[in-house]
C-alpha atoms as a PDB file:
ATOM      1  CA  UNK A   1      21.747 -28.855  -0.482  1.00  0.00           C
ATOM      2  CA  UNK A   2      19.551 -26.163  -0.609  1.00  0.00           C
ATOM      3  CA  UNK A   3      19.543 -25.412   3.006  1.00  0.00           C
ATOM      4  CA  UNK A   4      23.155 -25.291   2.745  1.00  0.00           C
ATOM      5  CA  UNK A   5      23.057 -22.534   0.415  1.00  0.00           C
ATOM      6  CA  UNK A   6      20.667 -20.135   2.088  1.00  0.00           C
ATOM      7  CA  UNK A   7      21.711 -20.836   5.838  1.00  0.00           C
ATOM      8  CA  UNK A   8      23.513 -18.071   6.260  1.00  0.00           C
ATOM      9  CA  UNK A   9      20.174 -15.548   4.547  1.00  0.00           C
ATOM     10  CA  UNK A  10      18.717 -14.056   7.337  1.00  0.00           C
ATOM     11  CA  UNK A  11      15.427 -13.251   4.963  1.00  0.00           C
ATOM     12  CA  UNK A  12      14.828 -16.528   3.325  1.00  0.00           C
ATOM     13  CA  UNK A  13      13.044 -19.347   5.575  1.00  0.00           C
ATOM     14  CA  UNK A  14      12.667 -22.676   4.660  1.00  0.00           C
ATOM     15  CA  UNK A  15       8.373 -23.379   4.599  1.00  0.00           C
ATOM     16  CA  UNK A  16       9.008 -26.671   6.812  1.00  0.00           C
ATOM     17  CA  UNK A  17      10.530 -24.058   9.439  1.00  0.00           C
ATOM     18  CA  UNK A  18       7.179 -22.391   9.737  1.00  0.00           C
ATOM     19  CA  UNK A  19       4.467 -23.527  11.669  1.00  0.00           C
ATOM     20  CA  UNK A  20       2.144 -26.043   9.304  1.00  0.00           C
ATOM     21  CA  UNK A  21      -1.374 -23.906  10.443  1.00  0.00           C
ATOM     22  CA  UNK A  22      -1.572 -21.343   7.772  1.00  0.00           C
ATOM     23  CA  UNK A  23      -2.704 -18.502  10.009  1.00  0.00           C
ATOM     24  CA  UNK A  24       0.054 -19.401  12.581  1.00  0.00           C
ATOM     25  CA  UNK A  25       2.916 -19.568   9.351  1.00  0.00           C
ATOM     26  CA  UNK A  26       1.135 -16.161   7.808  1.00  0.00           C
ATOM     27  CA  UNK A  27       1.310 -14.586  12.075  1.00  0.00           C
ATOM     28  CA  UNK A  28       5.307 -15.646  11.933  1.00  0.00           C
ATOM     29  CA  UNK A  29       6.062 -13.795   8.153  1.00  0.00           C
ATOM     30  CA  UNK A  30       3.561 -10.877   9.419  1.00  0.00           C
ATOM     31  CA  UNK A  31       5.804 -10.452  12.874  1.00  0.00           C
ATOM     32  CA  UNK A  32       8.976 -11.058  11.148  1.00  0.00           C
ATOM     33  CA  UNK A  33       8.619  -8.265   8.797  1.00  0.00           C
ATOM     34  CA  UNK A  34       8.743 -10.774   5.477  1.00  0.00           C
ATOM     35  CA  UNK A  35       7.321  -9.629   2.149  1.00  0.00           C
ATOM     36  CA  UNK A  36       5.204 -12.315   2.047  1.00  0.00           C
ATOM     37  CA  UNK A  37       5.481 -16.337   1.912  1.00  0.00           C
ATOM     38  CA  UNK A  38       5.192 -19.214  -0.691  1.00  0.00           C
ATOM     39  CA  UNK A  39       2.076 -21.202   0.149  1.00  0.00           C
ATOM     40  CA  UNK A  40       2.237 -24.860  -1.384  1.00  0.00           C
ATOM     41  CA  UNK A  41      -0.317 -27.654  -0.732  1.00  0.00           C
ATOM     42  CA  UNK A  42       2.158 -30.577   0.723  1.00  0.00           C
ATOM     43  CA  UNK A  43       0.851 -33.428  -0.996  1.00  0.00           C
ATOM     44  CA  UNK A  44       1.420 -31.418  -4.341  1.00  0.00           C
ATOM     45  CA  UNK A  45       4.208 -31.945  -6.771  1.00  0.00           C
ATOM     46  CA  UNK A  46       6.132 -28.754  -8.840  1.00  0.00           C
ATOM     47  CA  UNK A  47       4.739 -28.728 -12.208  1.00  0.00           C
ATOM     48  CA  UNK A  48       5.227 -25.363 -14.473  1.00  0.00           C
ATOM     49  CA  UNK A  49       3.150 -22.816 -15.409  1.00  0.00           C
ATOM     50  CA  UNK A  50       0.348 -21.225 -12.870  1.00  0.00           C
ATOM     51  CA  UNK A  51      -1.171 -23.790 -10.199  1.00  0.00           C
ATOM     52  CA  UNK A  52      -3.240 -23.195  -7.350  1.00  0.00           C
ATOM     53  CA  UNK A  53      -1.384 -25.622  -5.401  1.00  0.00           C
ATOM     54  CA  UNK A  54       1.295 -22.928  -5.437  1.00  0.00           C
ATOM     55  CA  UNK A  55       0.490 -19.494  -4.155  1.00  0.00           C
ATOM     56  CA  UNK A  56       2.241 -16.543  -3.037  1.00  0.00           C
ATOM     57  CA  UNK A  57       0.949 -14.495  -0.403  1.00  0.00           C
ATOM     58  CA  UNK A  58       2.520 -10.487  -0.056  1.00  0.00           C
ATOM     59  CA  UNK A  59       2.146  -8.549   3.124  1.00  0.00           C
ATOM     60  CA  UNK A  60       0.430  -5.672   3.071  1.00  0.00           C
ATOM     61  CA  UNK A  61      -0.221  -2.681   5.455  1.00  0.00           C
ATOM     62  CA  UNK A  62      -3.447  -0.762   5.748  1.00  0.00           C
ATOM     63  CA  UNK A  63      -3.432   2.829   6.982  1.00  0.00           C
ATOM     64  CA  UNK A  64      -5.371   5.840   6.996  1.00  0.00           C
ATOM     65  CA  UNK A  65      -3.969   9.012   5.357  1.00  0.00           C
ATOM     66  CA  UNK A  66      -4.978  12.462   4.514  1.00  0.00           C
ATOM     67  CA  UNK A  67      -5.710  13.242   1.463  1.00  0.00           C
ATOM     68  CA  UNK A  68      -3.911  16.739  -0.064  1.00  0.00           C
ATOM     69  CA  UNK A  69      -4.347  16.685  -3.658  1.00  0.00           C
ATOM     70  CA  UNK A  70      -5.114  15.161  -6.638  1.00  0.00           C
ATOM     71  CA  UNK A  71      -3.126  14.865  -9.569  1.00  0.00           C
ATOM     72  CA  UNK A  72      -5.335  15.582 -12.405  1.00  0.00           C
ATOM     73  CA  UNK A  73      -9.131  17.194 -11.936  1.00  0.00           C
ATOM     74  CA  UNK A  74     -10.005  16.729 -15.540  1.00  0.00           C
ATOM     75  CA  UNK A  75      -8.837  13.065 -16.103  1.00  0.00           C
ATOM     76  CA  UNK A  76      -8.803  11.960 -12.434  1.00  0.00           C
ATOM     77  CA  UNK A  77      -5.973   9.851 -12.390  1.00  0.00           C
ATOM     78  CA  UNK A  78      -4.764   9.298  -8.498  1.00  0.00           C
ATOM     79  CA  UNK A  79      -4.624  11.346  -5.454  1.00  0.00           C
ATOM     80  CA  UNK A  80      -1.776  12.869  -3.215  1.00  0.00           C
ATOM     81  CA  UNK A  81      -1.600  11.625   0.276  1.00  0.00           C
ATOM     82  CA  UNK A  82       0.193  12.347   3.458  1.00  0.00           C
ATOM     83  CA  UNK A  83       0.427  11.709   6.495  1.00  0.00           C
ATOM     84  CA  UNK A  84       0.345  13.463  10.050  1.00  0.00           C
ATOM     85  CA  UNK A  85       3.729  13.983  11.893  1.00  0.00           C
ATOM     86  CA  UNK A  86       3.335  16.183  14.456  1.00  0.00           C
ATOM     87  CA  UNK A  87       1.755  19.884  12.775  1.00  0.00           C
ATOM     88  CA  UNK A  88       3.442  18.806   9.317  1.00  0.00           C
ATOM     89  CA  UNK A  89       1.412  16.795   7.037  1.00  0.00           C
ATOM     90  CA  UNK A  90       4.442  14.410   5.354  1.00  0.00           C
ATOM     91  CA  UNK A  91       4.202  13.438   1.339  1.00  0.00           C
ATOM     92  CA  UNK A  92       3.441   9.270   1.137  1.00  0.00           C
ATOM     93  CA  UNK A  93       2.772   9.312  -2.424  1.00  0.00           C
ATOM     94  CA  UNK A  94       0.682   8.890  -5.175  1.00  0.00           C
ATOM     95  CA  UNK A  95      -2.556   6.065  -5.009  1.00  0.00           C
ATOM     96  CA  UNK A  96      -3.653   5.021  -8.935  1.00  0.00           C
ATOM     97  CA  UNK A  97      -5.597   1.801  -8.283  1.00  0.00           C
ATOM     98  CA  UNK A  98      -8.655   0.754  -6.281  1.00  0.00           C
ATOM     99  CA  UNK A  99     -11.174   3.581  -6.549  1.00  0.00           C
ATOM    100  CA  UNK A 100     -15.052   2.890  -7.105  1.00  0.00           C
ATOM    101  CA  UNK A 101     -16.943   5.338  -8.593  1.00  0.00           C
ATOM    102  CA  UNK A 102     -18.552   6.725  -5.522  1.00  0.00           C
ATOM    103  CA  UNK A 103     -15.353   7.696  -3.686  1.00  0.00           C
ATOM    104  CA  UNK A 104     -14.011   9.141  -7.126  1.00  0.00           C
ATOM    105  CA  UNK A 105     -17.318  11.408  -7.364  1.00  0.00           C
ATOM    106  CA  UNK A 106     -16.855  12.879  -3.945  1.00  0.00           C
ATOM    107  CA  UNK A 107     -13.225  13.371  -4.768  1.00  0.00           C
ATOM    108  CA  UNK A 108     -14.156  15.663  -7.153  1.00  0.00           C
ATOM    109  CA  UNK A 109     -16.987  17.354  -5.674  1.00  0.00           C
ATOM    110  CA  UNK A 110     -14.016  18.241  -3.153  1.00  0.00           C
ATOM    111  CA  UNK A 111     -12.127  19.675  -5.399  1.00  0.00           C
ATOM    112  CA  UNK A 112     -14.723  22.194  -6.011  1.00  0.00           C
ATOM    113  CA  UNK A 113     -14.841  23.047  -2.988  1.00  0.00           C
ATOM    114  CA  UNK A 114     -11.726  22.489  -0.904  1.00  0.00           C
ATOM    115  CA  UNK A 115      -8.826  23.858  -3.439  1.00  0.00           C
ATOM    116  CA  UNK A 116      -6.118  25.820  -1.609  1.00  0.00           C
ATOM    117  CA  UNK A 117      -2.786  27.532  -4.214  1.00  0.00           C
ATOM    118  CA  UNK A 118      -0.449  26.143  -2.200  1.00  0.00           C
ATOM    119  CA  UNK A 119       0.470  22.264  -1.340  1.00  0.00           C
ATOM    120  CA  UNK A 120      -0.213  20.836   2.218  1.00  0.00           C
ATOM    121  CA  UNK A 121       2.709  18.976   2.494  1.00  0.00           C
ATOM    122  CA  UNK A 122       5.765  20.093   4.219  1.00  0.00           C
ATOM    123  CA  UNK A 123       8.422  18.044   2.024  1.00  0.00           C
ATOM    124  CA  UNK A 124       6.542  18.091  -1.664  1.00  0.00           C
ATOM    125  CA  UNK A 125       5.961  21.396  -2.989  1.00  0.00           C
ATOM    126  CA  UNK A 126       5.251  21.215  -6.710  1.00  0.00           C
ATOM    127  CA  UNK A 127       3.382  18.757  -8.764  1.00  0.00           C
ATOM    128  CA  UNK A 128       2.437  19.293 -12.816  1.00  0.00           C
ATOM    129  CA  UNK A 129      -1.434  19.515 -12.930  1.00  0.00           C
ATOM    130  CA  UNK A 130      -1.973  19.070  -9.160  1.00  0.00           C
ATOM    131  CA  UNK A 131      -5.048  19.987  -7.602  1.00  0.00           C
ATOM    132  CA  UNK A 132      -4.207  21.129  -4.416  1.00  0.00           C
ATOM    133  CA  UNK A 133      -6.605  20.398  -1.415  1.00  0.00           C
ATOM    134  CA  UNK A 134      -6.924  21.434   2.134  1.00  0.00           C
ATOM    135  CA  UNK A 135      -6.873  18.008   3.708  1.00  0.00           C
ATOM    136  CA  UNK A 136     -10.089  17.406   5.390  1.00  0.00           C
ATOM    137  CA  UNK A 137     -10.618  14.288   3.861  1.00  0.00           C
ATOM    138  CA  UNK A 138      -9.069  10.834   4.791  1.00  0.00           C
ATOM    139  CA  UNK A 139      -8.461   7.772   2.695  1.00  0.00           C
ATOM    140  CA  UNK A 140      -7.604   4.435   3.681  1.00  0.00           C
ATOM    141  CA  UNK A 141      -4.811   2.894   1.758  1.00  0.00           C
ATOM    142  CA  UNK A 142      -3.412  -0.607   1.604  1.00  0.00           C
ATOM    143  CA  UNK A 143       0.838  -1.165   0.687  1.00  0.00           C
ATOM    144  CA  UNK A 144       3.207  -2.840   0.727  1.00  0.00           C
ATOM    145  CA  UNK A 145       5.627  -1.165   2.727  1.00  0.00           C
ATOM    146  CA  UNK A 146       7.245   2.332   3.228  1.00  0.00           C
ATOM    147  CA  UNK A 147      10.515   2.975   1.209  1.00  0.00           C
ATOM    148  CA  UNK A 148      12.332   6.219   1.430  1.00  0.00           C
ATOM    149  CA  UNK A 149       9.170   7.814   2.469  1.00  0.00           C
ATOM    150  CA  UNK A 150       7.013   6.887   0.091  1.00  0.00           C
ATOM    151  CA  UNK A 151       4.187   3.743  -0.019  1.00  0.00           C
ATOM    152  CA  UNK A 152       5.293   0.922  -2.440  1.00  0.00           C
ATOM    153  CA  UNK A 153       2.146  -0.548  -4.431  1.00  0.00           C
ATOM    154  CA  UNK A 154      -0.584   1.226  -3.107  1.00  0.00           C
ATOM    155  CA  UNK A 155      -3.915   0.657  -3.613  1.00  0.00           C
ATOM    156  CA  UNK A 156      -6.893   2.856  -2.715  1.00  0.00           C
ATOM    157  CA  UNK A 157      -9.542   0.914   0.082  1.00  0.00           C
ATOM    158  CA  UNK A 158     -11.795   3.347   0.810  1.00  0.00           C
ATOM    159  CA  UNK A 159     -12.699   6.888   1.790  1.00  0.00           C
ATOM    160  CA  UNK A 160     -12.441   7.371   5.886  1.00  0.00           C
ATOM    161  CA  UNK A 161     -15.327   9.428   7.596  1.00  0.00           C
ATOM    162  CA  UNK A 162     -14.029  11.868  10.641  1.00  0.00           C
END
């Protein structure tokens, strides 16, 4: 019955429909552009609440981008980040999450030396209590995906040398 009901949903896929090897199921959501999947151990039956032998797995993206500001010196909370499209260095958001100490330290070592008045990016002027930065330095970042421009969920892997 179910089956019946989403047959005609191009973005929901019945499990049994994917290949039973995990890492050929997880290539098939990753090339089909899926959020992410419902992993369930088959011999497992639905019982409520939080079980491992239910799991879901989310997509994400990993990317580097340059970094052109950060939002606020004196309490550090997240950094401004673009990236490269042609000459014009494109706003991609805000990352919050992920940072170790080290990475954080250098960020703000930057900031003593690498302010500029006037935002990098071509498309996002003005920021309250932005640090602007000339945008030497590159981060990776993991998301989820690009909306509108801007990286859903993103989380803050590590700072990129060169």
């Amino acid at each position: 019955m179910l089956e019946d009901m989403i047959a005609d949903v191009p973005m929901v896929l019945p499990c049994r429909r994917l290949p039973e090897e995990g890492g050929e199921a997880w290539d098939v959501v990753r090339a089909r552009g899926y959020e992410g999947m419902v992993a369930k151990d088959p011999r497992s039956t639905y019982r409520a609440g939080a079980t491992r032998a239910w799991i879901k797995v989310k997509v994400r993206h990993d990317s580097v981008f340059a970094i052109g500001g950060i939002r606020d010196a004196n309490a550090f909370d997240g950094v401004l980040i673009g990236e490269r499209v042609g000459e014009n260095l494109h706003y991609r958001g805000v990352v919050e999450w992920g940072f170790r100490a080290a990475d954080v330290l250098e960020l703000i070592r930057t900031v003593r030396t690498a302010r500029t008045p006037n935002s990098p990016f071509c498309d996002h002027r003005s920021m309250r209590g932005a640090v602007w930065l000339t945008p030497h330095l590159r981060a990776e970042v993991s998301y989820a995906e690009l909306v509108e421009g801007r990286l859903r969920a993103p989380s803050w892997r590590r700072l990129v040398s060169g």
